[in-house]
C-alpha atoms as a PDB file:
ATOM      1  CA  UNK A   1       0.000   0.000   0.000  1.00  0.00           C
ATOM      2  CA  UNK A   2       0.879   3.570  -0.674  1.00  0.00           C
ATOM      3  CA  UNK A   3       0.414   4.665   3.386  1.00  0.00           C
ATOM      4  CA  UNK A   4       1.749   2.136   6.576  1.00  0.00           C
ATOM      5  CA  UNK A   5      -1.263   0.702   8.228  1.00  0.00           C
ATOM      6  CA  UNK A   6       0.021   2.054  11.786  1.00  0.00           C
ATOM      7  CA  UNK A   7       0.876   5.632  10.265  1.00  0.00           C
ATOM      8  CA  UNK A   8      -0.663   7.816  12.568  1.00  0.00           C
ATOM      9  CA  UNK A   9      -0.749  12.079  12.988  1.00  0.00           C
ATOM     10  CA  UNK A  10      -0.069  13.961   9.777  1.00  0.00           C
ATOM     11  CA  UNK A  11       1.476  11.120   7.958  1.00  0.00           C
ATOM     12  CA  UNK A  12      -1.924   9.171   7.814  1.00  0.00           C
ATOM     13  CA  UNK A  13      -4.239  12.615   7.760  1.00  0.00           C
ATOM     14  CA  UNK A  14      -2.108  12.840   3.856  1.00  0.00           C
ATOM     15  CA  UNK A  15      -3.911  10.137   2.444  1.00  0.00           C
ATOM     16  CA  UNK A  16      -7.478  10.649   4.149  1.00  0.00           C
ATOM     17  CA  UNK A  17     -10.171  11.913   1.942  1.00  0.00           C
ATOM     18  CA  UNK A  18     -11.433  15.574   2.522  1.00  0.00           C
ATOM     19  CA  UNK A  19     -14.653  17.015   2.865  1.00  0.00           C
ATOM     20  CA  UNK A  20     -15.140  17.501  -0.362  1.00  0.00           C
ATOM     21  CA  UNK A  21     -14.523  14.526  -1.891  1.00  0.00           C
ATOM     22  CA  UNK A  22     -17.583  13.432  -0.048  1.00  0.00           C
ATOM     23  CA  UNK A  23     -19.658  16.922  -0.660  1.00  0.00           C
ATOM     24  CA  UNK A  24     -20.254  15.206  -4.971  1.00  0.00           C
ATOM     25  CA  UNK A  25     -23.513  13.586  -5.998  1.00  0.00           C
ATOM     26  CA  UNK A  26     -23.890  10.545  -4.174  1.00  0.00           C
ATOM     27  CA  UNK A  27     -24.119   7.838  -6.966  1.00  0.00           C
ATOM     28  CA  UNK A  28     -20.209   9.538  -8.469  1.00  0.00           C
ATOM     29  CA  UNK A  29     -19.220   8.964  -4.841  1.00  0.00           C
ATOM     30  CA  UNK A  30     -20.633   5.528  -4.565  1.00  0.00           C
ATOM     31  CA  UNK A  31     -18.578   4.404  -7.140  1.00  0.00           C
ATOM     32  CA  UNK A  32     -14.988   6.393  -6.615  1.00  0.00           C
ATOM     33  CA  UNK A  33     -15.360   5.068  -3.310  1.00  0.00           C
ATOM     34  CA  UNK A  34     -14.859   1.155  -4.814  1.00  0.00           C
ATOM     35  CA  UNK A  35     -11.040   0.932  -4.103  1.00  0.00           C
ATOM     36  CA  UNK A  36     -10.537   3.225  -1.002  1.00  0.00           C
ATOM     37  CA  UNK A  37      -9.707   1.708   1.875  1.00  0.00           C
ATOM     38  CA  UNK A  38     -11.538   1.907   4.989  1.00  0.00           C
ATOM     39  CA  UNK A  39      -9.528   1.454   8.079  1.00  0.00           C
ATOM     40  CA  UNK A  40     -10.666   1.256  12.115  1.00  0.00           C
ATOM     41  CA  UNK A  41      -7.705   1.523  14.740  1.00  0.00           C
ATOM     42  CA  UNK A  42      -9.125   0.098  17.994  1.00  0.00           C
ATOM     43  CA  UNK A  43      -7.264  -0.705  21.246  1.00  0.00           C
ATOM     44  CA  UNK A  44      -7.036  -4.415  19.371  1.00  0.00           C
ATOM     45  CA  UNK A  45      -5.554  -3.328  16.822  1.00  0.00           C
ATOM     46  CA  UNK A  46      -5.809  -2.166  13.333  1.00  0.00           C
ATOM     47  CA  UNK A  47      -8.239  -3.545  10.524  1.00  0.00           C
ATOM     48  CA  UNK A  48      -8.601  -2.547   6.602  1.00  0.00           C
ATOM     49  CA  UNK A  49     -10.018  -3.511   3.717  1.00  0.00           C
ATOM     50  CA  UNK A  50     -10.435  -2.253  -0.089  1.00  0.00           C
ATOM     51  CA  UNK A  51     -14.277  -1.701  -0.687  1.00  0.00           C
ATOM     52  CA  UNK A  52     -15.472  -3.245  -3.441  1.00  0.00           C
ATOM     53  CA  UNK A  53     -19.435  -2.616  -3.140  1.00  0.00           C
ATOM     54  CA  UNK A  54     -21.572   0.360  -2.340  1.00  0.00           C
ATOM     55  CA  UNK A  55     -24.943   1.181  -2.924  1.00  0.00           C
ATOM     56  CA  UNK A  56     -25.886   4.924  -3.268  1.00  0.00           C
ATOM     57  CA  UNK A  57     -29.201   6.397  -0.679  1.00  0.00           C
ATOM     58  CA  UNK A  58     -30.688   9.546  -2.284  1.00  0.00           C
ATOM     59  CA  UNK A  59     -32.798  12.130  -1.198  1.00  0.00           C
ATOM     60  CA  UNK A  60     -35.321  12.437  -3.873  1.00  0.00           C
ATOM     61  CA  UNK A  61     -37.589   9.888  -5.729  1.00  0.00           C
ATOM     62  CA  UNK A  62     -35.358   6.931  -3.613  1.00  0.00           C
ATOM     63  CA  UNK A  63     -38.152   5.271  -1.150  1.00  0.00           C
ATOM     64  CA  UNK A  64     -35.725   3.316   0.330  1.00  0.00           C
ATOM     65  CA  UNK A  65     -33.334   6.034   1.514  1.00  0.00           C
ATOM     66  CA  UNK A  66     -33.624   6.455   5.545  1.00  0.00           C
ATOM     67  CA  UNK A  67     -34.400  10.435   4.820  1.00  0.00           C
ATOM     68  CA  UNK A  68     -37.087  10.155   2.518  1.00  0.00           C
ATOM     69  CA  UNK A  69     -39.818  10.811   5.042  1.00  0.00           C
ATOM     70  CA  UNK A  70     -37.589  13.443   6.985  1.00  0.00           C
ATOM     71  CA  UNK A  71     -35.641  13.803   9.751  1.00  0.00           C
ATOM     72  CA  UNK A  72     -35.656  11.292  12.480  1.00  0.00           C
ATOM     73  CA  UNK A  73     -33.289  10.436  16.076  1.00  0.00           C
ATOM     74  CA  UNK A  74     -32.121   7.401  14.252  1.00  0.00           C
ATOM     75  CA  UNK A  75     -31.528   9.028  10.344  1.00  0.00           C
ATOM     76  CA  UNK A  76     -30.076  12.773  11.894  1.00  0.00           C
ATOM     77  CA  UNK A  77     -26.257  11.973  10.503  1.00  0.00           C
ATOM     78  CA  UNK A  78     -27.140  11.690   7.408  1.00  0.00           C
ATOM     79  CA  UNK A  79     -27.959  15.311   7.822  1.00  0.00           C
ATOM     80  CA  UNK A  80     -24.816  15.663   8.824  1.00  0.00           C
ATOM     81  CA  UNK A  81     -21.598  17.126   7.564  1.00  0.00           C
ATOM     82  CA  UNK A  82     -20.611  15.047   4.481  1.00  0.00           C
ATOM     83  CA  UNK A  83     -18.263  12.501   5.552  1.00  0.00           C
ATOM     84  CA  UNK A  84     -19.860  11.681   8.656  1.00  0.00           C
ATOM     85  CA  UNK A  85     -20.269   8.168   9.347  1.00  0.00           C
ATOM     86  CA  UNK A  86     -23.666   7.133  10.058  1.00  0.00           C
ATOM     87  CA  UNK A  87     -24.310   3.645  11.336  1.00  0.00           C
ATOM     88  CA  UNK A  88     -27.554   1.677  11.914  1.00  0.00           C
ATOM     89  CA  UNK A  89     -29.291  -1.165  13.021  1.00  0.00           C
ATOM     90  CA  UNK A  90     -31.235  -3.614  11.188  1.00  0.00           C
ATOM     91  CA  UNK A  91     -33.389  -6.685  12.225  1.00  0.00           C
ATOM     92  CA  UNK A  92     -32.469  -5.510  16.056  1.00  0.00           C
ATOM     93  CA  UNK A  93     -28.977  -7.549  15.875  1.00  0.00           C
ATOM     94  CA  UNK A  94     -27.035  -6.343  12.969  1.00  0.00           C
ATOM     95  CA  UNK A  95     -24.877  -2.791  12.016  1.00  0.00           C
ATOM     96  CA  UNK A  96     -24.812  -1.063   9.282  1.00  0.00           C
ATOM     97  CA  UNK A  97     -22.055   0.939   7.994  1.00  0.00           C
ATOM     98  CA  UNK A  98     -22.384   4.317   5.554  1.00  0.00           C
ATOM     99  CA  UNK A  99     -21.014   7.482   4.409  1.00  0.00           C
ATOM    100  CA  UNK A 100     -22.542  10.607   4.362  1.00  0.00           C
ATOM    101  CA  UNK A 101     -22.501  12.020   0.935  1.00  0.00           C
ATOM    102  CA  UNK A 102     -23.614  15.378  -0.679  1.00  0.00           C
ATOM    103  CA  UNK A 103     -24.584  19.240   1.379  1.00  0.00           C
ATOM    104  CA  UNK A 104     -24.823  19.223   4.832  1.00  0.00           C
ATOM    105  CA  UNK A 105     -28.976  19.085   5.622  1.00  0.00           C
ATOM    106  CA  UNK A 106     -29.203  17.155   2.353  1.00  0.00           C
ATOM    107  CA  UNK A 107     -30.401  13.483   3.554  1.00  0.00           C
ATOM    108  CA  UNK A 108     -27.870  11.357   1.157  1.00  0.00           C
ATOM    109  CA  UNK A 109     -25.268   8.438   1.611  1.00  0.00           C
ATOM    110  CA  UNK A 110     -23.438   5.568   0.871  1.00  0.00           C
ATOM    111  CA  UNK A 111     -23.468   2.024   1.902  1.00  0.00           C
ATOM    112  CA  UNK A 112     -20.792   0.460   2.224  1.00  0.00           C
ATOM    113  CA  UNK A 113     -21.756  -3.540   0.931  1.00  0.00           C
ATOM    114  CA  UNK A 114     -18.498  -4.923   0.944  1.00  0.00           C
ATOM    115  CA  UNK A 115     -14.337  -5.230   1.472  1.00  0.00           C
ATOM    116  CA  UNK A 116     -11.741  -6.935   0.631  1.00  0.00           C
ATOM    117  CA  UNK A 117      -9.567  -7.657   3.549  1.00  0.00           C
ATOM    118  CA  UNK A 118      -6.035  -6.240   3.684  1.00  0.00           C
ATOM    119  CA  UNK A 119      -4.803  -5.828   7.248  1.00  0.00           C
ATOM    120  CA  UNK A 120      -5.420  -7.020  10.386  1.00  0.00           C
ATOM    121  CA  UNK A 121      -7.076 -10.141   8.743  1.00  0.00           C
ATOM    122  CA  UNK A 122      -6.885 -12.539  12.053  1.00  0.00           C
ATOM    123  CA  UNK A 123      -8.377  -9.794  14.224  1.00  0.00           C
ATOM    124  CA  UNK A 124     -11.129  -9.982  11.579  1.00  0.00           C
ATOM    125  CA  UNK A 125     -11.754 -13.938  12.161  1.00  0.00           C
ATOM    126  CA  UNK A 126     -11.742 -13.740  15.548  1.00  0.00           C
ATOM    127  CA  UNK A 127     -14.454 -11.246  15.282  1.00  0.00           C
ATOM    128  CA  UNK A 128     -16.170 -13.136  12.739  1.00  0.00           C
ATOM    129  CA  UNK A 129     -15.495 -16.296  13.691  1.00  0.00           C
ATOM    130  CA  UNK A 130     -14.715 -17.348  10.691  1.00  0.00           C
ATOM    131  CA  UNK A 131     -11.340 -18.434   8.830  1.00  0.00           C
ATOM    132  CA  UNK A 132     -12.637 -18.114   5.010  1.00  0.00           C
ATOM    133  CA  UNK A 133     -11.449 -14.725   3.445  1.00  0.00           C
ATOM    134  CA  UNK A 134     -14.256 -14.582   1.112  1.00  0.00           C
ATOM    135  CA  UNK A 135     -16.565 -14.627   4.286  1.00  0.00           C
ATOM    136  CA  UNK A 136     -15.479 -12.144   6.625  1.00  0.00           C
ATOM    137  CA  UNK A 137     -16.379  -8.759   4.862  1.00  0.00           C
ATOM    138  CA  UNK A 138     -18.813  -9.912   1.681  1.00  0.00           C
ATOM    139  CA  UNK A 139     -21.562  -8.364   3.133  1.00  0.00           C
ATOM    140  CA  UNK A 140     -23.201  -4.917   5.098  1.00  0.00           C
ATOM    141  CA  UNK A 141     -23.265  -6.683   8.756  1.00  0.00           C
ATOM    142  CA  UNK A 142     -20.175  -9.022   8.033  1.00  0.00           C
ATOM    143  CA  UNK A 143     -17.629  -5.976   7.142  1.00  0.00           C
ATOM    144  CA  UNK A 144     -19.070  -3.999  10.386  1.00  0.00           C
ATOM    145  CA  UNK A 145     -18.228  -7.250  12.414  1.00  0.00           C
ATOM    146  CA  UNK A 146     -14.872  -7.961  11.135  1.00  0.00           C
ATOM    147  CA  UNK A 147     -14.082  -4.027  11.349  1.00  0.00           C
ATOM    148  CA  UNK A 148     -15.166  -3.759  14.794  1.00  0.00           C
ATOM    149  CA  UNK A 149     -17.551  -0.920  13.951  1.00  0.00           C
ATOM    150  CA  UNK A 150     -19.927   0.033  16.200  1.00  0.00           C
ATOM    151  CA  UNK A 151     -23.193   2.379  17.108  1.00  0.00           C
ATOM    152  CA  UNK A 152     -20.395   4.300  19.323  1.00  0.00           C
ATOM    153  CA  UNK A 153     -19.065   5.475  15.337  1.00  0.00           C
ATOM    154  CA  UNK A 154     -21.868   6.730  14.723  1.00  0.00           C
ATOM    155  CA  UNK A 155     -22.059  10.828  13.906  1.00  0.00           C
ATOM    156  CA  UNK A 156     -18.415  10.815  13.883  1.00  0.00           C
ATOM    157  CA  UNK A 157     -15.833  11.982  10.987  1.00  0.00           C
ATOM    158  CA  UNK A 158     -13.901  10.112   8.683  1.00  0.00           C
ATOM    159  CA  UNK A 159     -11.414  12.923   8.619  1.00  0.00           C
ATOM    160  CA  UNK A 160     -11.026  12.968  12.241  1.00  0.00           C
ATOM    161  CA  UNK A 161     -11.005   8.812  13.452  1.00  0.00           C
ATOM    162  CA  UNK A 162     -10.122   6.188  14.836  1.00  0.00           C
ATOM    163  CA  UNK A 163     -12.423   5.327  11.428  1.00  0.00           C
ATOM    164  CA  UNK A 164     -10.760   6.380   8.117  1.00  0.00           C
ATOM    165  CA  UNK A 165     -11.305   6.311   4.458  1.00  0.00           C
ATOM    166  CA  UNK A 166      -8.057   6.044   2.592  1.00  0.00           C
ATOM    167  CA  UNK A 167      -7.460   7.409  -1.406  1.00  0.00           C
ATOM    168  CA  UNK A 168      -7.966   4.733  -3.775  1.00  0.00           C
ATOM    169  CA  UNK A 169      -4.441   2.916  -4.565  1.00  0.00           C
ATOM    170  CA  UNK A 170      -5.950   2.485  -7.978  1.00  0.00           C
ATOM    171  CA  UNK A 171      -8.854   2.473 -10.350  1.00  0.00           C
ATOM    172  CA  UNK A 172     -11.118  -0.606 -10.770  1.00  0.00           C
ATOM    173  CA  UNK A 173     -11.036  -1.691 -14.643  1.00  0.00           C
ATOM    174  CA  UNK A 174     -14.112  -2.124 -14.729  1.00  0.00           C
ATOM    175  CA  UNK A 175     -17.293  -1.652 -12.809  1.00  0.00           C
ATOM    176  CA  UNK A 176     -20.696  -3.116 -12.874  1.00  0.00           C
ATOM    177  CA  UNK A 177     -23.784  -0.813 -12.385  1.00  0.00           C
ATOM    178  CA  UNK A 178     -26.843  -2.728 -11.122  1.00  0.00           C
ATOM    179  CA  UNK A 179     -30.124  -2.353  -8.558  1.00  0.00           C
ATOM    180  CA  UNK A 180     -29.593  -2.640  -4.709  1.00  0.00           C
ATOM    181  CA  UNK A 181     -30.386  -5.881  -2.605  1.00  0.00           C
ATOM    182  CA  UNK A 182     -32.428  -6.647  -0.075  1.00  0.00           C
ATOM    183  CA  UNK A 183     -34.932  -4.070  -0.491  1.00  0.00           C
ATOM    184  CA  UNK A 184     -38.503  -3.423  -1.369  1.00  0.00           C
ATOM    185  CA  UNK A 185     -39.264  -0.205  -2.427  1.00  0.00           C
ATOM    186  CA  UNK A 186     -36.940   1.498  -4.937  1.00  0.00           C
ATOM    187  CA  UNK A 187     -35.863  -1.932  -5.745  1.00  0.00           C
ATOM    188  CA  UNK A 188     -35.707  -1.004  -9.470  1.00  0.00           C
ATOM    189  CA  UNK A 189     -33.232   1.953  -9.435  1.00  0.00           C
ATOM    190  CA  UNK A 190     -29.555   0.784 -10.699  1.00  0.00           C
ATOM    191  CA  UNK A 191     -27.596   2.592  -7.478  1.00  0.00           C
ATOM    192  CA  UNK A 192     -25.792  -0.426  -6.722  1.00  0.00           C
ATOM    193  CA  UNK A 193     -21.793  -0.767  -7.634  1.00  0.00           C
ATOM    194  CA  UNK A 194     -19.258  -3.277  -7.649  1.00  0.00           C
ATOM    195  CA  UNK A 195     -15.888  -4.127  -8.626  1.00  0.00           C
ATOM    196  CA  UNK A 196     -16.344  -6.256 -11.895  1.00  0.00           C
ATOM    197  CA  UNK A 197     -14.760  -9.845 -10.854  1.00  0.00           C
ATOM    198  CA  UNK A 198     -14.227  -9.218  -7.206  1.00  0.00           C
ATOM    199  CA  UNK A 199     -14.362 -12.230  -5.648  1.00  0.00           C
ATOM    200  CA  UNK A 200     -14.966 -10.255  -1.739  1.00  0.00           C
ATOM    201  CA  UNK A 201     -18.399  -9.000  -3.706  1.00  0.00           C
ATOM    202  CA  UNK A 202     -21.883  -9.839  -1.418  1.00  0.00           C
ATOM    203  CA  UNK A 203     -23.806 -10.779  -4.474  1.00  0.00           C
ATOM    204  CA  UNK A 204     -23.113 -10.829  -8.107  1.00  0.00           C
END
């Protein structure tokens, strides 16, 4: 990788995306965000991975986005600054890990879908519980598990940590455009992106 793992200070701050990176229309952030690298330093130690699957949340004519009916407690980051990190719940068991995209007040983001692990890889299995590459971060709830993200992260800054988004080491060939999974409404709209051939991908 172009930047150490443990950098910390100024040395890692270099190679951390800025505010405005995130501040572009969601869906051109959804996919320049498919080889970053998102990377957690906890008092275990430090995970990353490459992500290799978002789906993009907008605030107009998108019925599944959190903000489409307003302001809530639980939606209120992605209100937020862009590059706030705003993390959810689902099913009453399972996290869920985005990026605030687009004007502060706006209602947009990112989910994150999937990584491909690149550091801290046995930290990941023992949070996982599982030895298989291919299963520890090929999914929403799996990546937040192996990454050690939490509800704690949530309303924080990716500029600021311990959770970072690192510049892209390089571009994907080739990328495939597609819907989203594992909703009902807005189930139609093609705001899902992956790395073409990733094998680290949730669903093809």
């Amino acid at each position: 990788m172009a930047v150490s793992l443990q950098a910390k200070g100024e040395k890692l701050r270099k190679n951390v995306y800025s505010t405005n990176f995130f501040l572009r229309p969601t869906e051109e952030v959804a996919r320049n965000l498919l080889g970053a690298i998102l990377l957690h330093e906890t008092e275990e130690g430090v995970t990353a991975g490459m992500i290799v699957e978002t789906e993009a949340y907008l605030s107009c004519n998108d019925p599944a986005c959190h903000a489409a009916c307003g302001m809530t407690k639980r939606n209120a980051p992605m209100f937020g600054k862009p590059g706030t990190v705003y993390v959810y719940k689902i099913y009453g068991m399972h996290c869920c890990f985005n990026v605030v995209t687009g004007p502060e007040g706006r209602g947009e983001a990112v989910l994150v879908r999937a990584l491909e692990p690149i550091a801290g890889i046995e930290l990941m299995q023992k949070r996982r519980g599982k030895k298989d590459l291919r299963d520890l971060c090929s999914g929403p709830a799996k990546l937040v598990e192996a990454m050690g993200i939490t509800l704690d992260l949530n309303g924080a800054s990716l500029m600021e940590g311990p959770l970072y988004l690192l510049r892209r080491r390089r571009r994907p060939q080739a990328i495939v455009t597609t819907t989203r999974v594992g909703i009902s409404k807005g189930a139609d709209l093609p705001l899902r992106f992956y790395i073409a051939g990733n094998p680290y991908v949730s669903v093809k």
